[in-house]
N, C-alpha and C. Protein backbone atom coordinates (compact mmCIF):
# COMPACT_ATOMS: atom_id res chain seq x y z
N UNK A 1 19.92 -47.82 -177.13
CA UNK A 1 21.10 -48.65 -177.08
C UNK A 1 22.34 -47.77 -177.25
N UNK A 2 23.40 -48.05 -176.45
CA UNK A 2 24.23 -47.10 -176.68
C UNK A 2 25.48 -48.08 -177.22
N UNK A 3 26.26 -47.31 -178.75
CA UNK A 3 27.11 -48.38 -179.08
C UNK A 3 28.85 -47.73 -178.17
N UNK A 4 29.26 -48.76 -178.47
CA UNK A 4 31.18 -48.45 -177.61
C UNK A 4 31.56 -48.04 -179.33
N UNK A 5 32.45 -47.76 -178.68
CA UNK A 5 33.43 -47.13 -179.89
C UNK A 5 34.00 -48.51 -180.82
N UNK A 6 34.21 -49.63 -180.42
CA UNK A 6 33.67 -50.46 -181.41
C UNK A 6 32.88 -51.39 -182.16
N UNK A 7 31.82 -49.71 -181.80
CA UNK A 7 30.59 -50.28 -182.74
C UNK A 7 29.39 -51.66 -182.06
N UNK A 8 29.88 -51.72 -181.09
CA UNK A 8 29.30 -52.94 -179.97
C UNK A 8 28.21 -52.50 -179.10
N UNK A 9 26.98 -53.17 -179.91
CA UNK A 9 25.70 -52.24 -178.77
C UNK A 9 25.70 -53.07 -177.21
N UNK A 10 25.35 -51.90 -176.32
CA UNK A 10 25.10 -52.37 -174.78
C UNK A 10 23.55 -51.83 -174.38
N UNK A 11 22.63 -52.93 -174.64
CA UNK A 11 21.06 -53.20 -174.52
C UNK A 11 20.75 -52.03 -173.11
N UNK A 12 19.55 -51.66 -173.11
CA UNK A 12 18.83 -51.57 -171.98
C UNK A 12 19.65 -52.01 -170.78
N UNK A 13 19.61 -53.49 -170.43
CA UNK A 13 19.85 -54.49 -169.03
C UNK A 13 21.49 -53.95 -168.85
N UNK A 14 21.89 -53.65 -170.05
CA UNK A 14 23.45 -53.77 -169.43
C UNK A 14 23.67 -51.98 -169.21
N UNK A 15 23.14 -51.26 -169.50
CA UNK A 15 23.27 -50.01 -168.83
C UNK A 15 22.46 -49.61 -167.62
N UNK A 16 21.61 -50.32 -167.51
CA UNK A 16 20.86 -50.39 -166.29
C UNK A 16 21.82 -50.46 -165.33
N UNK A 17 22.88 -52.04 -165.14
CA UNK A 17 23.63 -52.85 -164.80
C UNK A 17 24.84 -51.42 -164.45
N UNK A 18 25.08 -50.49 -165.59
CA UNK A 18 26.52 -49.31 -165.18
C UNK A 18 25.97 -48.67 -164.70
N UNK A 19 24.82 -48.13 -164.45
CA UNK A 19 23.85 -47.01 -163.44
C UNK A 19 23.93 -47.81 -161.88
N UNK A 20 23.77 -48.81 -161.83
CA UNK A 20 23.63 -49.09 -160.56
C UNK A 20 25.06 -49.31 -159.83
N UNK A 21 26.02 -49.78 -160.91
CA UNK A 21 27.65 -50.02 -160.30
C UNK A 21 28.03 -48.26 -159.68
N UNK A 22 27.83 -47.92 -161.04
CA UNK A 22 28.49 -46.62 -160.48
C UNK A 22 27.89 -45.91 -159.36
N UNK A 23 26.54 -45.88 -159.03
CA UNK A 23 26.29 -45.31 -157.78
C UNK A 23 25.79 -46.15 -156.71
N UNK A 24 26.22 -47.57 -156.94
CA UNK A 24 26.11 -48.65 -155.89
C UNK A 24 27.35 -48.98 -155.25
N UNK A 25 28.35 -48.84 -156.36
CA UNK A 25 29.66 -49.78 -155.81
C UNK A 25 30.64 -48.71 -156.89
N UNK A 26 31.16 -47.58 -156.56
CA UNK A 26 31.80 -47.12 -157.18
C UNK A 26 33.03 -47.33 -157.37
N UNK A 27 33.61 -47.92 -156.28
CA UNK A 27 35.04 -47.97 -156.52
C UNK A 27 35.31 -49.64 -157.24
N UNK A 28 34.42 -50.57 -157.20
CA UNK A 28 34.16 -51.53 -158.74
C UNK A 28 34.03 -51.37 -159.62
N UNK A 29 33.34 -49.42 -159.58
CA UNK A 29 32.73 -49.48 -160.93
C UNK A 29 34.23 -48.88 -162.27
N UNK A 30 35.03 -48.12 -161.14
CA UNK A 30 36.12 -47.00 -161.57
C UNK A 30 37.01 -48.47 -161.54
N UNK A 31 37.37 -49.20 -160.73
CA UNK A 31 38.00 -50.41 -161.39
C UNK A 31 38.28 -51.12 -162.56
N UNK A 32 36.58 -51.23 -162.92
CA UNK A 32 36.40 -52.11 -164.04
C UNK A 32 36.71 -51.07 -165.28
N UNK A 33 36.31 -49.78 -165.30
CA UNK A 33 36.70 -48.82 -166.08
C UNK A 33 38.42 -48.61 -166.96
N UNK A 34 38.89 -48.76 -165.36
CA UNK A 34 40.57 -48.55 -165.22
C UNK A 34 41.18 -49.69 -166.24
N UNK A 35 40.60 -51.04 -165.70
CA UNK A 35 41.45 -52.19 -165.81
C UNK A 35 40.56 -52.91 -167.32
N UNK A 36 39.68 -51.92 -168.22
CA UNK A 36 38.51 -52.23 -169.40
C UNK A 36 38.06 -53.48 -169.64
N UNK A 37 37.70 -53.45 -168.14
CA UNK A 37 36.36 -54.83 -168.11
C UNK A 37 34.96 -54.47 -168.09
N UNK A 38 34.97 -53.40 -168.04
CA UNK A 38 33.43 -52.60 -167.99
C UNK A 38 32.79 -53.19 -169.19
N UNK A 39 32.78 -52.58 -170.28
CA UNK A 39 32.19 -53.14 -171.40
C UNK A 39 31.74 -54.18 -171.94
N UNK A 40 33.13 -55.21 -171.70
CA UNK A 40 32.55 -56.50 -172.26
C UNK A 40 31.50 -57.40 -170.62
N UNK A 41 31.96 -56.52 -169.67
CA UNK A 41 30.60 -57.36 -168.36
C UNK A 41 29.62 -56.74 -168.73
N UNK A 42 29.48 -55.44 -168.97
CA UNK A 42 28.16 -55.05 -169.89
C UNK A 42 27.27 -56.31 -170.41
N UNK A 43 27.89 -56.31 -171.44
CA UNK A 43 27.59 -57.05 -172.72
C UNK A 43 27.21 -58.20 -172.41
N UNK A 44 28.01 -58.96 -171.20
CA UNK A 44 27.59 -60.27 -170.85
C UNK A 44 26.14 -60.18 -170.09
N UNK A 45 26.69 -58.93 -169.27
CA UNK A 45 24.71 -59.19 -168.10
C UNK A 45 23.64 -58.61 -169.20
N UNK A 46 24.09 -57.78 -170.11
CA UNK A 46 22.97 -57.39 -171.03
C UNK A 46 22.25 -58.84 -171.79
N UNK A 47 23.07 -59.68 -172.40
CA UNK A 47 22.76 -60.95 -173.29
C UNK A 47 22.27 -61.44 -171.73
N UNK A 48 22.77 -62.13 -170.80
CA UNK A 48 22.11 -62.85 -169.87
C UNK A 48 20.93 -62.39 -169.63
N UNK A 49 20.40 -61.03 -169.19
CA UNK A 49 19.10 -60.28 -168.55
C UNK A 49 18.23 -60.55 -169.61
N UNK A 50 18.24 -60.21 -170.99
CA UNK A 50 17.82 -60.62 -172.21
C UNK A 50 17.32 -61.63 -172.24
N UNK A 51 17.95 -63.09 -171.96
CA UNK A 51 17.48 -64.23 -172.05
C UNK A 51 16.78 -64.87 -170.92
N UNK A 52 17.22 -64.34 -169.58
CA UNK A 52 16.25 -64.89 -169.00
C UNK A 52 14.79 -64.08 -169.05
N UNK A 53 14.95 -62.68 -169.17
CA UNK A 53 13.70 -62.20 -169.66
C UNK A 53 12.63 -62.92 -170.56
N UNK A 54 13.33 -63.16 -171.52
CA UNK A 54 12.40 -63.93 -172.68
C UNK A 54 11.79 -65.33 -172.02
N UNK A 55 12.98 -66.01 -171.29
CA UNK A 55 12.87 -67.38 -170.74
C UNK A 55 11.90 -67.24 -169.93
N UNK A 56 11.44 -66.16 -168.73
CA UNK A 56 10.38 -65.94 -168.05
C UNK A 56 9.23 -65.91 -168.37
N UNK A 57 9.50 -64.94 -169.44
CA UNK A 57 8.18 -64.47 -170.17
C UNK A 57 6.90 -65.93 -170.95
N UNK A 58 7.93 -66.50 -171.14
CA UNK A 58 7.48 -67.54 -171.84
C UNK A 58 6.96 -68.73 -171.41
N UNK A 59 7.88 -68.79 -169.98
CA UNK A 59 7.64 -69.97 -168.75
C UNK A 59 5.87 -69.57 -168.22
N UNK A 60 6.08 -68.33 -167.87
CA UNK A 60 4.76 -67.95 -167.24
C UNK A 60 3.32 -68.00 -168.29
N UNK A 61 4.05 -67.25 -169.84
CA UNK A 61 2.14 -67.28 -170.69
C UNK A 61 2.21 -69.43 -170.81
N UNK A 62 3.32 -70.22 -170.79
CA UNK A 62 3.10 -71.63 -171.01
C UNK A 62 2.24 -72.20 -169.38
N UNK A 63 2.68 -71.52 -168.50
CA UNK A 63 2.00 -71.84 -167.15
C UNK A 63 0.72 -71.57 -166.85
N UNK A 64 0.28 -70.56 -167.59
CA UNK A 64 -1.13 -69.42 -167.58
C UNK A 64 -1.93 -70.36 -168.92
N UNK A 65 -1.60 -70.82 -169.40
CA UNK A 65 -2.51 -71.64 -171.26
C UNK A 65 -2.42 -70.70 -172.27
N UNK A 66 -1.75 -69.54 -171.86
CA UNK A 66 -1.33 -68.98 -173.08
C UNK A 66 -1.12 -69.66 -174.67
N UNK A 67 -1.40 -69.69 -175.45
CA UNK A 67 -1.21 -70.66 -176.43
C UNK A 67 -1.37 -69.70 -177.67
N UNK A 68 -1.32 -70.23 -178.86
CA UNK A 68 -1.29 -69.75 -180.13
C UNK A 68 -2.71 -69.52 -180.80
N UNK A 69 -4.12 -70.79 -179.78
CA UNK A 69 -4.77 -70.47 -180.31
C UNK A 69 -5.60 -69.38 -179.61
N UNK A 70 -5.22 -68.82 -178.70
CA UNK A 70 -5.76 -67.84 -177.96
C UNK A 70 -5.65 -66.77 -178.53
N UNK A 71 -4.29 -66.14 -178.60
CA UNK A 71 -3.44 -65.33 -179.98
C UNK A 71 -4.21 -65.06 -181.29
N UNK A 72 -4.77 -66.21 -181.66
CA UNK A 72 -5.79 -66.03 -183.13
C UNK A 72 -7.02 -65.64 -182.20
N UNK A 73 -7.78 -66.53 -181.27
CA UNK A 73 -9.34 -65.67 -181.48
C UNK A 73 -9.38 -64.74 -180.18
N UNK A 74 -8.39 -64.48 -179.46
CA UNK A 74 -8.59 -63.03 -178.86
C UNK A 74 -7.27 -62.53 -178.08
N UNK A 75 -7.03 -61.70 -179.59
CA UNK A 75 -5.57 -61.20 -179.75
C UNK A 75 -5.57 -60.00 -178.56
N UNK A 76 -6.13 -59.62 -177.95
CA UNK A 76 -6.11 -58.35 -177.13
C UNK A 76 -5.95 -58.52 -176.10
N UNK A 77 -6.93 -59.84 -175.66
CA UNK A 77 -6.85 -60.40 -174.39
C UNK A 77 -5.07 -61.25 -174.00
N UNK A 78 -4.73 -61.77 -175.29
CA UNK A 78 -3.32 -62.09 -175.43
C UNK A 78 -1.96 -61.25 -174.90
N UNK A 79 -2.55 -60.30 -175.98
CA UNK A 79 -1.68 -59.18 -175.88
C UNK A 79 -1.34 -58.42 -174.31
N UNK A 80 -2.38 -58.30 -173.68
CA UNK A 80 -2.40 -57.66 -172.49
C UNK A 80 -1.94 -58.83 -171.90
N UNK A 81 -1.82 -60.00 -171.87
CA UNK A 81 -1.23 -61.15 -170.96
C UNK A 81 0.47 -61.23 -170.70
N UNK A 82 0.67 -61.51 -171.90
CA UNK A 82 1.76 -61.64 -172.43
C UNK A 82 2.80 -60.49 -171.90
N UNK A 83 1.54 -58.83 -172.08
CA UNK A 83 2.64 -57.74 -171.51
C UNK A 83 2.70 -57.39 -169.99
N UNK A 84 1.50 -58.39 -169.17
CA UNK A 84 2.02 -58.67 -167.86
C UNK A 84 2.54 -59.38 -167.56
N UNK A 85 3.15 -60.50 -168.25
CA UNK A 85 4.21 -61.62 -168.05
C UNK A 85 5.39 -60.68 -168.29
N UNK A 86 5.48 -60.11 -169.51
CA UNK A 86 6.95 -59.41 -169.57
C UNK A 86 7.46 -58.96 -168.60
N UNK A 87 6.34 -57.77 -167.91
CA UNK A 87 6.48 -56.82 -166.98
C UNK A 87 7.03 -57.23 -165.69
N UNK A 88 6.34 -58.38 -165.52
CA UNK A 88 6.74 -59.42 -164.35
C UNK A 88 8.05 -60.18 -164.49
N UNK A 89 8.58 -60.49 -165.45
CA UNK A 89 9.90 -61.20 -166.15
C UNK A 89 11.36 -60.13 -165.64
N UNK A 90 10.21 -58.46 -166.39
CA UNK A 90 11.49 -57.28 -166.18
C UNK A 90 11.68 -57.61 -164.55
N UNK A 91 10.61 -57.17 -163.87
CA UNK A 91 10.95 -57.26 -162.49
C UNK A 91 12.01 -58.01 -161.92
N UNK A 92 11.66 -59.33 -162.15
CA UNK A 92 12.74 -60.20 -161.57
C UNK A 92 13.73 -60.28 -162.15
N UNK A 93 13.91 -59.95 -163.86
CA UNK A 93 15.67 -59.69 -164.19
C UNK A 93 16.32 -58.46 -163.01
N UNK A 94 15.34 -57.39 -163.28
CA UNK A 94 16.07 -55.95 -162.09
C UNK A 94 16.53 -56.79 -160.87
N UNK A 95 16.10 -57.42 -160.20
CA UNK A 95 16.09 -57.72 -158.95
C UNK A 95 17.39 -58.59 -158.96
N UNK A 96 17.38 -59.58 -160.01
CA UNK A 96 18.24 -60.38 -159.40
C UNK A 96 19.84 -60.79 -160.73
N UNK A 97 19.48 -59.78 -161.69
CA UNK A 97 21.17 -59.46 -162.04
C UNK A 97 20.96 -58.26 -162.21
N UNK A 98 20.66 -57.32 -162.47
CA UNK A 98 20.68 -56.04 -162.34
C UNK A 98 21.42 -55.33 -160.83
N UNK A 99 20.66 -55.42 -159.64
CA UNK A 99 20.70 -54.72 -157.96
C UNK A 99 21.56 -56.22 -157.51
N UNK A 100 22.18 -57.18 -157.92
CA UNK A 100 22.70 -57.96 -157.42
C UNK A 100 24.05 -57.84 -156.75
């Protein structure tokens, strides 16, 4: 996490989000820099990517029967579920606010 100078962390999603401006759309990216909107749009697609991440993640193990009591009698088999739902969640945050 990298913090701004005041002290304001910008997650994973939202530096992802300045890697791709700056060598996607540079002269947006030197804009937002100029005119110090960079940071706080950071901050916003970082909290957004965040939540729909989780929101995915969660949609899909509730779609799959993922459940709590699965979790108790076979935590491994869980575990590995759950971290292909994430994985699948990251995907589609990248895709569609991240490269947007």
């Amino acid at each position: 996490m990298e913090k701004t100078k005041d002290n304001i962390v910008i997650g994973q999603y939202g530096r992802m989000k300045e890697q791709y401006l700056k060598y996607n759309n540079p002269k947006e990216y030197r804009r937002m820099v100029r005119e110090k909107e960079l940071k706080p749009y950071l901050l916003k697609i970082d909290k957004i990517a965040v939540e729909m991440e989780e929101d995915l993640a969660q949609s899909f193990a509730k779609g799959n029967g993922l459940t709590e009591e699965m979790k108790n009698l076979d935590p491994d088999r869980w575990i590995g579920l759950m971290n292909n739902f994430r994985m699948c969640a990251r995907e589609m945050v990248i895709k569609d606010i991240i490269e947007e």
